[in-house]
PDB file of N, CA and C in Angstrom:
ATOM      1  N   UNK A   1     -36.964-141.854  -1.290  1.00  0.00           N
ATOM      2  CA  UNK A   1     -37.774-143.053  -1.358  1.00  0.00           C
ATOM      3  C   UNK A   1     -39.253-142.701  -1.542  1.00  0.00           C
ATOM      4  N   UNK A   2     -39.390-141.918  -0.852  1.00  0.00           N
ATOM      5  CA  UNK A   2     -41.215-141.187  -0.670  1.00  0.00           C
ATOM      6  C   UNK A   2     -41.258-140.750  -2.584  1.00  0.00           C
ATOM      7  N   UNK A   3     -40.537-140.257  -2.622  1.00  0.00           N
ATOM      8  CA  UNK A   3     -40.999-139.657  -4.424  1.00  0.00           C
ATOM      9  C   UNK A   3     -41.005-140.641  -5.359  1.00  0.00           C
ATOM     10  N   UNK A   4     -40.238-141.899  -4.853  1.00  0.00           N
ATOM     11  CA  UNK A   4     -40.117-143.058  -6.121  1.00  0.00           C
ATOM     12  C   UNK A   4     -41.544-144.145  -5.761  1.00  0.00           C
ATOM     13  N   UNK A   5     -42.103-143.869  -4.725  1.00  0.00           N
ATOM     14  CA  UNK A   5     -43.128-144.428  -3.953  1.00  0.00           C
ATOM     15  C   UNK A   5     -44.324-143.364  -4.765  1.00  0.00           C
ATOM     16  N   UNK A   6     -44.346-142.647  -4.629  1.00  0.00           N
ATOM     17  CA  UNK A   6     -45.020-141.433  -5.106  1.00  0.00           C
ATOM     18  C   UNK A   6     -45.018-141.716  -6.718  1.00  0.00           C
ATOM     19  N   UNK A   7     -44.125-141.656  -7.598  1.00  0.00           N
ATOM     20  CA  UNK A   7     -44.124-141.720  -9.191  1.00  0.00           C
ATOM     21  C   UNK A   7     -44.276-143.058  -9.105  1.00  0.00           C
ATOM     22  N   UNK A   8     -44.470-144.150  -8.821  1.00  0.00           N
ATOM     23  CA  UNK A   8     -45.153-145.583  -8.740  1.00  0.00           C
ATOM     24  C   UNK A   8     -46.472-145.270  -8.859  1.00  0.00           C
ATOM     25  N   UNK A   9     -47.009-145.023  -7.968  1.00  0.00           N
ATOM     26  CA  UNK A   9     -48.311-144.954  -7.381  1.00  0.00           C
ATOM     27  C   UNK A   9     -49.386-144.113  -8.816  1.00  0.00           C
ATOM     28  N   UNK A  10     -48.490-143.394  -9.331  1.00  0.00           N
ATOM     29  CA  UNK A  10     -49.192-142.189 -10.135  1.00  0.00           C
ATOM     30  C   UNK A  10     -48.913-142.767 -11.663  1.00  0.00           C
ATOM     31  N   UNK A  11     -47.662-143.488 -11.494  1.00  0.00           N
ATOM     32  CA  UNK A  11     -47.857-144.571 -13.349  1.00  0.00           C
ATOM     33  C   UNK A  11     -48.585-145.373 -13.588  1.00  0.00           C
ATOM     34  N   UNK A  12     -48.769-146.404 -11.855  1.00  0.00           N
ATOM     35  CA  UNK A  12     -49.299-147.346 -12.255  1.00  0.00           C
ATOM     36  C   UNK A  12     -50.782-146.955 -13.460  1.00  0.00           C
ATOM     37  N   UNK A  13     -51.786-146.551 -13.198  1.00  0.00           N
ATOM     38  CA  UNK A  13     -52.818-146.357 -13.382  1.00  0.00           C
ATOM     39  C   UNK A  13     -52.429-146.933 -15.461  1.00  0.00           C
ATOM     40  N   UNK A  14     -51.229-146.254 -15.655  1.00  0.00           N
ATOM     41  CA  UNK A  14     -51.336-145.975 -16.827  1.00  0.00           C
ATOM     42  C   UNK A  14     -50.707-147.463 -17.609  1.00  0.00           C
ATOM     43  N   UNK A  15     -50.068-148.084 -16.433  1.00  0.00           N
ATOM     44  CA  UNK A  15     -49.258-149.822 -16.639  1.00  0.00           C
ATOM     45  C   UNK A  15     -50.313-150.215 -16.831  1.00  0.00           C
ATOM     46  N   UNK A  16     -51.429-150.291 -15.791  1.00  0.00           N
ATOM     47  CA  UNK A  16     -52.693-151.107 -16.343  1.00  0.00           C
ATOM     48  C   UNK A  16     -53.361-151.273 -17.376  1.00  0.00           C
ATOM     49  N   UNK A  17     -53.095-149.870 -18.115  1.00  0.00           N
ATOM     50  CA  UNK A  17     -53.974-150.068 -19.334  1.00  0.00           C
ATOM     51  C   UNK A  17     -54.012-150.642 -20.682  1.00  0.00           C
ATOM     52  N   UNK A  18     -55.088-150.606 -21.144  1.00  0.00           N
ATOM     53  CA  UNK A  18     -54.921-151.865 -22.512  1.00  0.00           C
ATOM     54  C   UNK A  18     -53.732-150.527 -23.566  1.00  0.00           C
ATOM     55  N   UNK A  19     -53.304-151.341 -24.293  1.00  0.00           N
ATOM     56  CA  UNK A  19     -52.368-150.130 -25.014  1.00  0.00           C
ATOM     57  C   UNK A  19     -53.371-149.477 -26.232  1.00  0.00           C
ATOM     58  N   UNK A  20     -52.994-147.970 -26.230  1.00  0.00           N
ATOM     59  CA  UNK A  20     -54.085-147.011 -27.185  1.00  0.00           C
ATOM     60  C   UNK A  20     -54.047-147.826 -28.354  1.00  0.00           C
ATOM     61  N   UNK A  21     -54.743-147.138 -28.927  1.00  0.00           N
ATOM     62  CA  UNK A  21     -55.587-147.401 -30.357  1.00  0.00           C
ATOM     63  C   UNK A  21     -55.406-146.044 -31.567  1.00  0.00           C
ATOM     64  N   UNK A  22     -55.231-146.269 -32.233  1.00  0.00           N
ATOM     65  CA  UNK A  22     -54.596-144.626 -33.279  1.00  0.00           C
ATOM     66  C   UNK A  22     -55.879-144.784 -34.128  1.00  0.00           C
ATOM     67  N   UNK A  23     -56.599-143.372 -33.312  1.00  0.00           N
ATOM     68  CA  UNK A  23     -57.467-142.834 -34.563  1.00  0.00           C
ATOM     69  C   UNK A  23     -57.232-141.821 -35.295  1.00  0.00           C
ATOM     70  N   UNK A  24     -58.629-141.555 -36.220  1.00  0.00           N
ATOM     71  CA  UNK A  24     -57.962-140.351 -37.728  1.00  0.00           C
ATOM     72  C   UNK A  24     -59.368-139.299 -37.518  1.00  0.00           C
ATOM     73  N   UNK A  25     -58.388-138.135 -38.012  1.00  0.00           N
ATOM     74  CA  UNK A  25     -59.548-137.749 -38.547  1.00  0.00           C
ATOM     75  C   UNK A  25     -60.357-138.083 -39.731  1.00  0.00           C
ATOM     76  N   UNK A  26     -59.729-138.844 -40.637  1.00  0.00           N
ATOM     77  CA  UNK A  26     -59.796-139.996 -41.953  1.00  0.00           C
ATOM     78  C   UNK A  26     -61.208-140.829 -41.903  1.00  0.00           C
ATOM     79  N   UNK A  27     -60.824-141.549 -40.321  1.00  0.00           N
ATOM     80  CA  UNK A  27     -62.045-142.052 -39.926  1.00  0.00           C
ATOM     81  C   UNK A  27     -63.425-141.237 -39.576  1.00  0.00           C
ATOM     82  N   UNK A  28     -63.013-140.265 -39.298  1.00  0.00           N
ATOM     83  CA  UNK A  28     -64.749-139.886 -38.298  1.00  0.00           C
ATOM     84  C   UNK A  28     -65.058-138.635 -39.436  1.00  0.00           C
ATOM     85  N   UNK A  29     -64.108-138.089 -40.495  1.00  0.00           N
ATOM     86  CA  UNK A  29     -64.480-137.255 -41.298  1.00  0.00           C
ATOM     87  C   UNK A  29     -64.949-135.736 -40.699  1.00  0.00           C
ATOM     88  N   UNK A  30     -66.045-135.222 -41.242  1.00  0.00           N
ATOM     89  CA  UNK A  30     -66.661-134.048 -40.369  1.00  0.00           C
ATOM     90  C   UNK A  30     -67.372-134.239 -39.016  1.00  0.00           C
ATOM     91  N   UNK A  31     -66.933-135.355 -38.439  1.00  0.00           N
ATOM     92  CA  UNK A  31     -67.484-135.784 -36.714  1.00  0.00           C
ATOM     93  C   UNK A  31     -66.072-135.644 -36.289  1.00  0.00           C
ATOM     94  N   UNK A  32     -64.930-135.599 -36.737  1.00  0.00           N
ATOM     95  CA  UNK A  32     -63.956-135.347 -35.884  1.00  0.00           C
ATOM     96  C   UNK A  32     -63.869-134.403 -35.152  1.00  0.00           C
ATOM     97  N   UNK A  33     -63.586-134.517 -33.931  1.00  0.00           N
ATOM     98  CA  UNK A  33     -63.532-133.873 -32.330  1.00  0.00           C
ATOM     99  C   UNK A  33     -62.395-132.816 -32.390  1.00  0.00           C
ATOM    100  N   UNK A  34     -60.957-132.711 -33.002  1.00  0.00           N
ATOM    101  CA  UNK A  34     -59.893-132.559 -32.717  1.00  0.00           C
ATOM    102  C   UNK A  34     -59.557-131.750 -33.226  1.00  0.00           C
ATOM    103  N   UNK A  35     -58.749-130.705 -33.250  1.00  0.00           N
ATOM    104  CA  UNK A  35     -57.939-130.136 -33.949  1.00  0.00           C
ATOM    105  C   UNK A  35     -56.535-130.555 -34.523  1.00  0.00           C
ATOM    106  N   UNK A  36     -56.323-131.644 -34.117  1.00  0.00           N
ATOM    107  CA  UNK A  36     -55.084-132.359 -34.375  1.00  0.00           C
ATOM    108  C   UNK A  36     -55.827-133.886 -35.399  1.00  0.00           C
ATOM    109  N   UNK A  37     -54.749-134.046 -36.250  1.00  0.00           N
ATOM    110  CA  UNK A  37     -54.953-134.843 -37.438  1.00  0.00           C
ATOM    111  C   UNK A  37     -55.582-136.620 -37.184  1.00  0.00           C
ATOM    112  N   UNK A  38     -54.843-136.770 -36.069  1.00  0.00           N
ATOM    113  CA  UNK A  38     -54.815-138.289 -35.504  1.00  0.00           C
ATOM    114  C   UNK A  38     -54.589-137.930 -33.834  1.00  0.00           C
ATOM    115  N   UNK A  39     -55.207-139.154 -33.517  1.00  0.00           N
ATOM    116  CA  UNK A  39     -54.656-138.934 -31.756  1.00  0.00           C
ATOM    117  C   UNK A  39     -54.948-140.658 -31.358  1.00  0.00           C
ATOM    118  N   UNK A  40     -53.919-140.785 -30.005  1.00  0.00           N
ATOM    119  CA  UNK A  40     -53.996-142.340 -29.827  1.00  0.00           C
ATOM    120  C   UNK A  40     -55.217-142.167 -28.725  1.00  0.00           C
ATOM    121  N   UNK A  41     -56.343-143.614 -28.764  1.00  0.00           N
ATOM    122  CA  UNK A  41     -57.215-143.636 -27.942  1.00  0.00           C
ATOM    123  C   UNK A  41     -57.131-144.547 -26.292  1.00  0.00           C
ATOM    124  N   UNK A  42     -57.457-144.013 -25.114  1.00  0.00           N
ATOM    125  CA  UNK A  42     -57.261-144.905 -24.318  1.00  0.00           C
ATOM    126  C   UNK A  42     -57.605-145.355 -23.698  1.00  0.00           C
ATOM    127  N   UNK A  43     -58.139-146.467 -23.005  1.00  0.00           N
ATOM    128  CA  UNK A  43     -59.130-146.668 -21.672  1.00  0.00           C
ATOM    129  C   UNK A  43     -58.247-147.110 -20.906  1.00  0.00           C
ATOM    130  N   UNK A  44     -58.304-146.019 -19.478  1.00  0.00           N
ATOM    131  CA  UNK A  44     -57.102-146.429 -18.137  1.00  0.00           C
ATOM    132  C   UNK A  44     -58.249-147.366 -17.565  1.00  0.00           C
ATOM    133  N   UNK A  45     -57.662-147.576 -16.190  1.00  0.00           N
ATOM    134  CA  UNK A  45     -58.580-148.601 -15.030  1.00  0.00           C
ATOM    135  C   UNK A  45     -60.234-147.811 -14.843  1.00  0.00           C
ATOM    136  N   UNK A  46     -61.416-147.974 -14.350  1.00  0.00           N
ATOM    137  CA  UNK A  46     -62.128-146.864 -13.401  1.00  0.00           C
ATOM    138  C   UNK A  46     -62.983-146.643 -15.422  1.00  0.00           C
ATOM    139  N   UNK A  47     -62.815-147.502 -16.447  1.00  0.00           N
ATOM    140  CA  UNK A  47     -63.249-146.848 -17.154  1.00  0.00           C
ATOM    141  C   UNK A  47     -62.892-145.159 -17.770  1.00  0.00           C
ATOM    142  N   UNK A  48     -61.998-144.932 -17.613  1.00  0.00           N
ATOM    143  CA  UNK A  48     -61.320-143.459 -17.912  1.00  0.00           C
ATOM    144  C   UNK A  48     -60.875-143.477 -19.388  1.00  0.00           C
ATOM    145  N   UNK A  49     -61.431-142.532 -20.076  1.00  0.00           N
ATOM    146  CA  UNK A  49     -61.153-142.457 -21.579  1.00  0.00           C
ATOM    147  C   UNK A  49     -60.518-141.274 -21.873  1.00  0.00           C
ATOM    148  N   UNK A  50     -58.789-141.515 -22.408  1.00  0.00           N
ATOM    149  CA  UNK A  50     -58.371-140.106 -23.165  1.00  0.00           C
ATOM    150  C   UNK A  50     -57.592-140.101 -24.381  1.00  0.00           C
ATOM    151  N   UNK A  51     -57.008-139.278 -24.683  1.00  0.00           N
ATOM    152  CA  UNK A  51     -56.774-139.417 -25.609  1.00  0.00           C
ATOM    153  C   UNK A  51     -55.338-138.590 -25.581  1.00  0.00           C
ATOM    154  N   UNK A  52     -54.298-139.071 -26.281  1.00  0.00           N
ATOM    155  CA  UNK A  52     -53.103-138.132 -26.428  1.00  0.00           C
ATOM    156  C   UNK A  52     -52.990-137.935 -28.037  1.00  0.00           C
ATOM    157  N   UNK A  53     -52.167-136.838 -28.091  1.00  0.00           N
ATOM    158  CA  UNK A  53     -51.770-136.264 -29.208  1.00  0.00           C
ATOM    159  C   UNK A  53     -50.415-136.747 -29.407  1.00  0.00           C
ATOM    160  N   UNK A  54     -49.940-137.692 -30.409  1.00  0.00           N
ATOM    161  CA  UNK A  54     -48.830-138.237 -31.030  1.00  0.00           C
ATOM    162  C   UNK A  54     -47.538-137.191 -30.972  1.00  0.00           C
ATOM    163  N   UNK A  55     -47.894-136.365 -31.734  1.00  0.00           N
ATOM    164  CA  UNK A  55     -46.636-135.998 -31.672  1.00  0.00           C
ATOM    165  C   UNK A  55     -46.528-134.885 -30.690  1.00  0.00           C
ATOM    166  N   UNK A  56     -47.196-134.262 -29.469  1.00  0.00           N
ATOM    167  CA  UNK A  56     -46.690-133.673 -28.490  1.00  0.00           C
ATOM    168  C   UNK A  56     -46.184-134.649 -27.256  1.00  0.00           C
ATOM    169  N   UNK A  57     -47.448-135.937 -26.990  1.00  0.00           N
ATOM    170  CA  UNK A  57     -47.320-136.376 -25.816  1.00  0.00           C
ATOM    171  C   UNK A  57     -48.358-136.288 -24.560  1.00  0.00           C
ATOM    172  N   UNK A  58     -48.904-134.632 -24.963  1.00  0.00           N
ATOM    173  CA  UNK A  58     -49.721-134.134 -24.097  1.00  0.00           C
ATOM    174  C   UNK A  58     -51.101-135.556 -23.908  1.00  0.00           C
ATOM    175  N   UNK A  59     -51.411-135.593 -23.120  1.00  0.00           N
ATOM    176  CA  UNK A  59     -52.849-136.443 -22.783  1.00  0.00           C
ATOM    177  C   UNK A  59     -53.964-135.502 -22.292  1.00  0.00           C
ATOM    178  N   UNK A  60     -55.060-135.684 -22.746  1.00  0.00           N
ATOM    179  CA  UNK A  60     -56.632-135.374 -22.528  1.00  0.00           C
ATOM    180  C   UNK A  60     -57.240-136.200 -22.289  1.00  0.00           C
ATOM    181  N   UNK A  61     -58.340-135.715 -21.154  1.00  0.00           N
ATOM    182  CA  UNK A  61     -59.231-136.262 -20.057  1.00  0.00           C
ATOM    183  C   UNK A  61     -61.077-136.425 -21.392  1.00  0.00           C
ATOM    184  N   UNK A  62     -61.553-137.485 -21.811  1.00  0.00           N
ATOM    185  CA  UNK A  62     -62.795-137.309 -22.421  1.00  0.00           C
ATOM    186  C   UNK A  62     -64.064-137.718 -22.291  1.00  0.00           C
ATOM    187  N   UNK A  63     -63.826-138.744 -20.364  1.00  0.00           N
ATOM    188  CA  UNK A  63     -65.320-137.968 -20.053  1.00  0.00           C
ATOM    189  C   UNK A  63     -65.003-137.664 -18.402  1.00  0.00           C
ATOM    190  N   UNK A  64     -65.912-137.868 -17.523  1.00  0.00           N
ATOM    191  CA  UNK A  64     -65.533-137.689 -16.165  1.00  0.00           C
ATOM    192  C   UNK A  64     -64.581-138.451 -15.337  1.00  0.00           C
ATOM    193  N   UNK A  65     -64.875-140.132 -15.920  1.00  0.00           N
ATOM    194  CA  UNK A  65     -63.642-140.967 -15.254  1.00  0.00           C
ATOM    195  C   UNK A  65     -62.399-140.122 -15.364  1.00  0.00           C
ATOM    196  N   UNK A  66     -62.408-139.755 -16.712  1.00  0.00           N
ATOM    197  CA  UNK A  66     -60.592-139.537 -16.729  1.00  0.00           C
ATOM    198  C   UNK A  66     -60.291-138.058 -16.438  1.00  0.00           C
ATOM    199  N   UNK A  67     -61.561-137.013 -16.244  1.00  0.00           N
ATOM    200  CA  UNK A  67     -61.393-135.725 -15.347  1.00  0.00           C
ATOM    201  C   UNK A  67     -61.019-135.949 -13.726  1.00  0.00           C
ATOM    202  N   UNK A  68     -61.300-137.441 -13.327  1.00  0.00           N
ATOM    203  CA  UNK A  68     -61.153-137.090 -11.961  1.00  0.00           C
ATOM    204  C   UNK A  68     -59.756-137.420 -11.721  1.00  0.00           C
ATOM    205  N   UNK A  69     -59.073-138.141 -12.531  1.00  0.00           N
ATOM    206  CA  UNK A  69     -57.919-138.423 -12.739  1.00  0.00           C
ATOM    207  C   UNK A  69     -56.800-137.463 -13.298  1.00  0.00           C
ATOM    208  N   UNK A  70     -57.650-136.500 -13.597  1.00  0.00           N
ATOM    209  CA  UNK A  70     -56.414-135.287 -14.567  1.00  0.00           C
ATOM    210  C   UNK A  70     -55.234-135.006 -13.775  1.00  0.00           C
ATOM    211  N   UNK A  71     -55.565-134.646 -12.663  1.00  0.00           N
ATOM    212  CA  UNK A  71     -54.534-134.441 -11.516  1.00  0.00           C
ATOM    213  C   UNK A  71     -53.545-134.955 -11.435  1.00  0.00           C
ATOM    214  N   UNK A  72     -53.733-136.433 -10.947  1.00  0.00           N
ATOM    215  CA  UNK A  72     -52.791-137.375 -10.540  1.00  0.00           C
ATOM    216  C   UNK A  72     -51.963-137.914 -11.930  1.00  0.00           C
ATOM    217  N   UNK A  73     -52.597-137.685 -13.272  1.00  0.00           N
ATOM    218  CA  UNK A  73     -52.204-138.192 -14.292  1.00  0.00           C
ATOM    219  C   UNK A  73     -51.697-136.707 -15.562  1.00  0.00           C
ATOM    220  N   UNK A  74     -51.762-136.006 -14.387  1.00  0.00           N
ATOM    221  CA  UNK A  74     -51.203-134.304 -15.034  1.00  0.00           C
ATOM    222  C   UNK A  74     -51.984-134.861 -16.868  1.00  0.00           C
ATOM    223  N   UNK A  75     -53.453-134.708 -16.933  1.00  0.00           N
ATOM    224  CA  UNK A  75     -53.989-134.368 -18.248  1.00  0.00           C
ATOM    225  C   UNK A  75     -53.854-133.069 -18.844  1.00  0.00           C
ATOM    226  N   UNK A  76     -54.200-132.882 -19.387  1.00  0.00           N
ATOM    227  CA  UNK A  76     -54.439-131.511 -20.207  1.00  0.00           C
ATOM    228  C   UNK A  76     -55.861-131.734 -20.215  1.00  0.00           C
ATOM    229  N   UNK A  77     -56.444-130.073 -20.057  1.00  0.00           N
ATOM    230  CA  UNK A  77     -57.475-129.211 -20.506  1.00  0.00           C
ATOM    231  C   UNK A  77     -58.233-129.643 -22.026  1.00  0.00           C
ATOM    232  N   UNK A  78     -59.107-130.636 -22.215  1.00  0.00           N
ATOM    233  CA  UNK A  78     -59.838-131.245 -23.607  1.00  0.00           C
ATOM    234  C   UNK A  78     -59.994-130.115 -24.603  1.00  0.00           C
ATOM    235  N   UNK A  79     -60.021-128.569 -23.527  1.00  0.00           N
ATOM    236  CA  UNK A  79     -60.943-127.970 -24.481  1.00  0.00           C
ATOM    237  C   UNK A  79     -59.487-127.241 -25.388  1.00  0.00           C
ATOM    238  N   UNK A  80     -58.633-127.200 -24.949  1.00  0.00           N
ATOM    239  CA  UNK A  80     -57.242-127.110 -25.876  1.00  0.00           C
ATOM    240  C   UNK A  80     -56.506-127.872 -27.590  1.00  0.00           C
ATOM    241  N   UNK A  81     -57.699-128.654 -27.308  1.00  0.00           N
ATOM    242  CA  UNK A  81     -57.889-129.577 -28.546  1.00  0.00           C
ATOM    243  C   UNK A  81     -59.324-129.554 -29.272  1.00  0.00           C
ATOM    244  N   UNK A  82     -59.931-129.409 -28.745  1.00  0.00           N
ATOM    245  CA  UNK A  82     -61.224-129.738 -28.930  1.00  0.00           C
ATOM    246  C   UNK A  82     -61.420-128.825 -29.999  1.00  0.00           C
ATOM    247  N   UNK A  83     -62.365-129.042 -30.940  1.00  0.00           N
ATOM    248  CA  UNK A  83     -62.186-128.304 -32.541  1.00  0.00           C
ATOM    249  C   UNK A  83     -63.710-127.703 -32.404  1.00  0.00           C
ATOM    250  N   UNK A  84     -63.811-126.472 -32.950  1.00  0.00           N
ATOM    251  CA  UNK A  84     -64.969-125.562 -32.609  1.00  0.00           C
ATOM    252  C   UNK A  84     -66.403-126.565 -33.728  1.00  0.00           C
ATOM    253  N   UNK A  85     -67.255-126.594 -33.472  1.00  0.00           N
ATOM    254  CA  UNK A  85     -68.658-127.130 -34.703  1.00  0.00           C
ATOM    255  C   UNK A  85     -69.039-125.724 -35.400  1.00  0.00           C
ATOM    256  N   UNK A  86     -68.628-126.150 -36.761  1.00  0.00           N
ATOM    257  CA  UNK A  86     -68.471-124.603 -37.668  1.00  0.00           C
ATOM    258  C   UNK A  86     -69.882-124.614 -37.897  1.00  0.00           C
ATOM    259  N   UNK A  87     -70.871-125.828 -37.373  1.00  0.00           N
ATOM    260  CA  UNK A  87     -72.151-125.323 -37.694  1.00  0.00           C
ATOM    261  C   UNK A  87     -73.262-124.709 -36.682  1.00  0.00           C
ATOM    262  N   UNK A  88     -72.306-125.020 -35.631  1.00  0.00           N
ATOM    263  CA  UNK A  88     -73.629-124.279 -34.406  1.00  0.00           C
ATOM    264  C   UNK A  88     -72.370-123.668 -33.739  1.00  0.00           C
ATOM    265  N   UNK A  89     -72.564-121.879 -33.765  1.00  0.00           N
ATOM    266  CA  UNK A  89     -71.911-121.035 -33.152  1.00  0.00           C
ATOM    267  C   UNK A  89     -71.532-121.273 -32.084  1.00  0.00           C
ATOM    268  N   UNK A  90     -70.433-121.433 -31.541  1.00  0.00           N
ATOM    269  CA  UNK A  90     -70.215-121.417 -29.903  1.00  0.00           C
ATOM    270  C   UNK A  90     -70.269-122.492 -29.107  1.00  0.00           C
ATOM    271  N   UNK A  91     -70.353-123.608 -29.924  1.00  0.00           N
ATOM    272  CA  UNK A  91     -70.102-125.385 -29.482  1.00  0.00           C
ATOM    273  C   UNK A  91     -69.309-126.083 -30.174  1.00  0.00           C
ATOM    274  N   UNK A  92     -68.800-126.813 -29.774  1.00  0.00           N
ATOM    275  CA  UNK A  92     -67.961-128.160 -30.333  1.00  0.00           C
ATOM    276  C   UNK A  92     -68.683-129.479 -30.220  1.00  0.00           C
ATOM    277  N   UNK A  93     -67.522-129.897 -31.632  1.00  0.00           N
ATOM    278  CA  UNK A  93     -67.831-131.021 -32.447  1.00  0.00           C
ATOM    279  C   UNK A  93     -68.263-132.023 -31.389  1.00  0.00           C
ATOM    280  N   UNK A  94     -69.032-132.690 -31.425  1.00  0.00           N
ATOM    281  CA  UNK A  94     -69.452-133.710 -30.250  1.00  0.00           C
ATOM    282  C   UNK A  94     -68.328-135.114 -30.257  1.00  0.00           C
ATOM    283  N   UNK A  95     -68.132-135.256 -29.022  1.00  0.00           N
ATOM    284  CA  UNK A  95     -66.677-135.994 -28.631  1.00  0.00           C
ATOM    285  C   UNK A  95     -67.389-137.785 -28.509  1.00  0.00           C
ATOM    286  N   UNK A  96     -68.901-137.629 -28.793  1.00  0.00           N
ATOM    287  CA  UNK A  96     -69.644-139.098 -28.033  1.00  0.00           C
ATOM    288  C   UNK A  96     -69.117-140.711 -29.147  1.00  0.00           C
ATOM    289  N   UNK A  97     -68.713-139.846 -30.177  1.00  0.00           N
ATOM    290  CA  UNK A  97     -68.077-141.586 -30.928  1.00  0.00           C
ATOM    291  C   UNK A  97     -66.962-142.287 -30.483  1.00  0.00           C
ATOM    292  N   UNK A  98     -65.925-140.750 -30.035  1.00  0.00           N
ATOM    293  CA  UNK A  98     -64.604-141.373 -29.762  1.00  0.00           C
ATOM    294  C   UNK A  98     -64.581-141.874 -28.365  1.00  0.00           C
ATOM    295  N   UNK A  99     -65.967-141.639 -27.348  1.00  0.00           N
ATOM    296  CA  UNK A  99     -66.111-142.194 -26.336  1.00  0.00           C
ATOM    297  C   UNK A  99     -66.367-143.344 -26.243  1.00  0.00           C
ATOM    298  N   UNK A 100     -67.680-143.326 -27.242  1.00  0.00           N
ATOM    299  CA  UNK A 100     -67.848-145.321 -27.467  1.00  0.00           C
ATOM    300  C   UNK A 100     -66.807-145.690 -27.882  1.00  0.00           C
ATOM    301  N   UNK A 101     -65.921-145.464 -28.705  1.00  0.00           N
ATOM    302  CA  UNK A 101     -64.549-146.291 -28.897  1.00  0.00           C
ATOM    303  C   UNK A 101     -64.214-146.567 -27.798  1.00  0.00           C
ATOM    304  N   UNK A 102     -63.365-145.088 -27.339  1.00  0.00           N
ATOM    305  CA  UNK A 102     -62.859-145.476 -25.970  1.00  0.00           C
ATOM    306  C   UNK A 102     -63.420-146.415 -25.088  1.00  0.00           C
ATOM    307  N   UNK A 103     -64.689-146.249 -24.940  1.00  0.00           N
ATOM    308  CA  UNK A 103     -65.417-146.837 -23.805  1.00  0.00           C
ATOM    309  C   UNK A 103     -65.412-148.580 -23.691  1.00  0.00           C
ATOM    310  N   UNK A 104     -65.562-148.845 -25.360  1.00  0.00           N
ATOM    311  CA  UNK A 104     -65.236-150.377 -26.132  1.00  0.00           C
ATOM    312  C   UNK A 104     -63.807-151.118 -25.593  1.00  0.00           C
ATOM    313  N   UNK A 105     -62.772-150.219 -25.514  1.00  0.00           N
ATOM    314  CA  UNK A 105     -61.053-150.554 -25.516  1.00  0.00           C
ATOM    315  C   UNK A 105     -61.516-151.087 -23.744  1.00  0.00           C
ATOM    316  N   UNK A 106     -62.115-150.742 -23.002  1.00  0.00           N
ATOM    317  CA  UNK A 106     -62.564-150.894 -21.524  1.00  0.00           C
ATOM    318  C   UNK A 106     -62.782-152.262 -21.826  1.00  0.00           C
ATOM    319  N   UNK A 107     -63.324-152.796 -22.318  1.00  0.00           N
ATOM    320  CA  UNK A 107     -63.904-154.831 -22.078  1.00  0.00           C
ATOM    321  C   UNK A 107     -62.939-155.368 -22.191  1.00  0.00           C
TER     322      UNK A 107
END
């Protein structure tokens, strides 16, 4: 009973939410974040923005709301996706558009 009490408690978060949004790399062109082609966008409760990858499943945490949540919502590591910026050595592509999306799917 405790574990079905337990996997309640840890879905809900994700029942609440508005249902993702499928972006491209199509759309954001050379601002795309990803190493993966498309990914669905999401805003949980708490303002939490992530993003999953279609055809694994896996989910990513993309700003702090949804880091504090990684745990309870077993995320994946952003930077496992996250696509290197071929123009400044040693940083990645900046993630701040697909946040305002995300952040938008929140109202």
């Amino acid at each position: 009973m405790r574990k079905i009490l337990l996997g309640l408690l840890l879905a809900s978060p994700l029942a609440l939410a508005a249902p993702p949004k499928l972006i491209s790399s199509d759309e954001l062109g050379a601002d795309w974040p990803f190493t993966t082609e498309e990914m669905h966008l999401q805003c949980l409760p708490g303002n939490a923005v992530v993003v999953t990858d279609p055809e694994s499943g896996r989910m990513y945490a993309v700003n702090g709301a949804a880091n504090g949540k990684a745990r309870a919502l077993a995320l994946e590591p952003l930077a496992t996706v996250w696509r290197d910026d071929p123009a400044i050595k040693g940083a990645k592509v900046p993630v701040g558009q697909v946040l305002e999306r995300g952040l938008a799917l929140c109202q």
